[in-house]
Protein backbone atom coordinates (compact mmCIF):
# COMPACT_ATOMS: atom_id res chain seq x y z
CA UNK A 1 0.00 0.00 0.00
CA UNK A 2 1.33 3.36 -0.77
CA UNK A 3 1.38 6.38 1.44
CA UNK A 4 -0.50 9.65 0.17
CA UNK A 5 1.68 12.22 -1.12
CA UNK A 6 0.59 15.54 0.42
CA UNK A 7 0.96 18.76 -0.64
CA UNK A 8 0.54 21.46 1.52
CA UNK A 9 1.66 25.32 -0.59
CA UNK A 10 1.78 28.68 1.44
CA UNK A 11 3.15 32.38 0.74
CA UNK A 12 2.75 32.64 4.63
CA UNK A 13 -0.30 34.42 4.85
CA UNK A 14 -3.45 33.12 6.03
CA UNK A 15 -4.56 30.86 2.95
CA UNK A 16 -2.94 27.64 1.24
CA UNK A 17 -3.63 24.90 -0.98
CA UNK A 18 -3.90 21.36 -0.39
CA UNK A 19 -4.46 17.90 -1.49
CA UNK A 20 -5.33 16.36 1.21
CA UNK A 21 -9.18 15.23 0.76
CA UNK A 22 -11.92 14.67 3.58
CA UNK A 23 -11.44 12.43 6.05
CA UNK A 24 -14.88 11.33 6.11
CA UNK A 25 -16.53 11.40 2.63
CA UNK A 26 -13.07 11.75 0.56
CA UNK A 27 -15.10 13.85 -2.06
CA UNK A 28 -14.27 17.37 -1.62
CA UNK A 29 -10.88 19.12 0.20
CA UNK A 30 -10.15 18.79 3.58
CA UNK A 31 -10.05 22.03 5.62
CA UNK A 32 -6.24 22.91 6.86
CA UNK A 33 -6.27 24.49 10.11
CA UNK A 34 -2.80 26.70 9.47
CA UNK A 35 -2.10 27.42 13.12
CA UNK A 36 -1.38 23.80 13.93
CA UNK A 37 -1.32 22.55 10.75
CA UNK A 38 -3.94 19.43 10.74
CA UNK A 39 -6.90 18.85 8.90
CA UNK A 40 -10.44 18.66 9.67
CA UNK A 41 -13.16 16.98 7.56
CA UNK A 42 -14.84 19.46 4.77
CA UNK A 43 -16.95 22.45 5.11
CA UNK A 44 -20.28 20.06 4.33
CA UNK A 45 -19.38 17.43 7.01
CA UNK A 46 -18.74 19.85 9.84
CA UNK A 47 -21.95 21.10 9.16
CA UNK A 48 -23.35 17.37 9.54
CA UNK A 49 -21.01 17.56 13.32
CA UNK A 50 -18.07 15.69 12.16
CA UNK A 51 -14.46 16.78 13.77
CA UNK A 52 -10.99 15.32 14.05
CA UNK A 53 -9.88 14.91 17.54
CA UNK A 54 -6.77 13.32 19.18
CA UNK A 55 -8.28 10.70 21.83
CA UNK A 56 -6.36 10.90 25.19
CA UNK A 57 -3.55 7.98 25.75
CA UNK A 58 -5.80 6.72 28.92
CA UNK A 59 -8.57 5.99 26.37
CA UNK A 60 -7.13 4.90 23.38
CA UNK A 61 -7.30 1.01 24.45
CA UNK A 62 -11.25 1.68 24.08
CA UNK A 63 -11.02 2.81 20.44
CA UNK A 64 -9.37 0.06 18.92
């Protein structure tokens, strides 16, 4: 299996352009959050309440 090749352009101002597509429906782009730089499912699905979060390390072992 190969890994996807990201892409992730910036002039350093508060736009940039991706590859990267939606998490959930893998349609349209993801959304890049540039302040931490991670990605969040598209501007449809977070309107349907889907997010990315990290689960905590004490919790993980219920998620798997």
């Amino acid at each position: 299996m190969k890994l996807a090749d990201i892409r992730v352009v910036t002039d350093g101002g508060p736009w940039a352009k991706h590859n990267m597509p939606c998490a959930k429906c893998g349609d349209k782009p993801a959304v890049i959050q540039l302040w931490d730089g991670t990605f969040q499912p598209c501007w449809d699905c977070q309107r349907a309440g889907w997010k990315t979060v990290q689960i905590p390390k004490y919790l993980r072992r219920f998620f798997r």
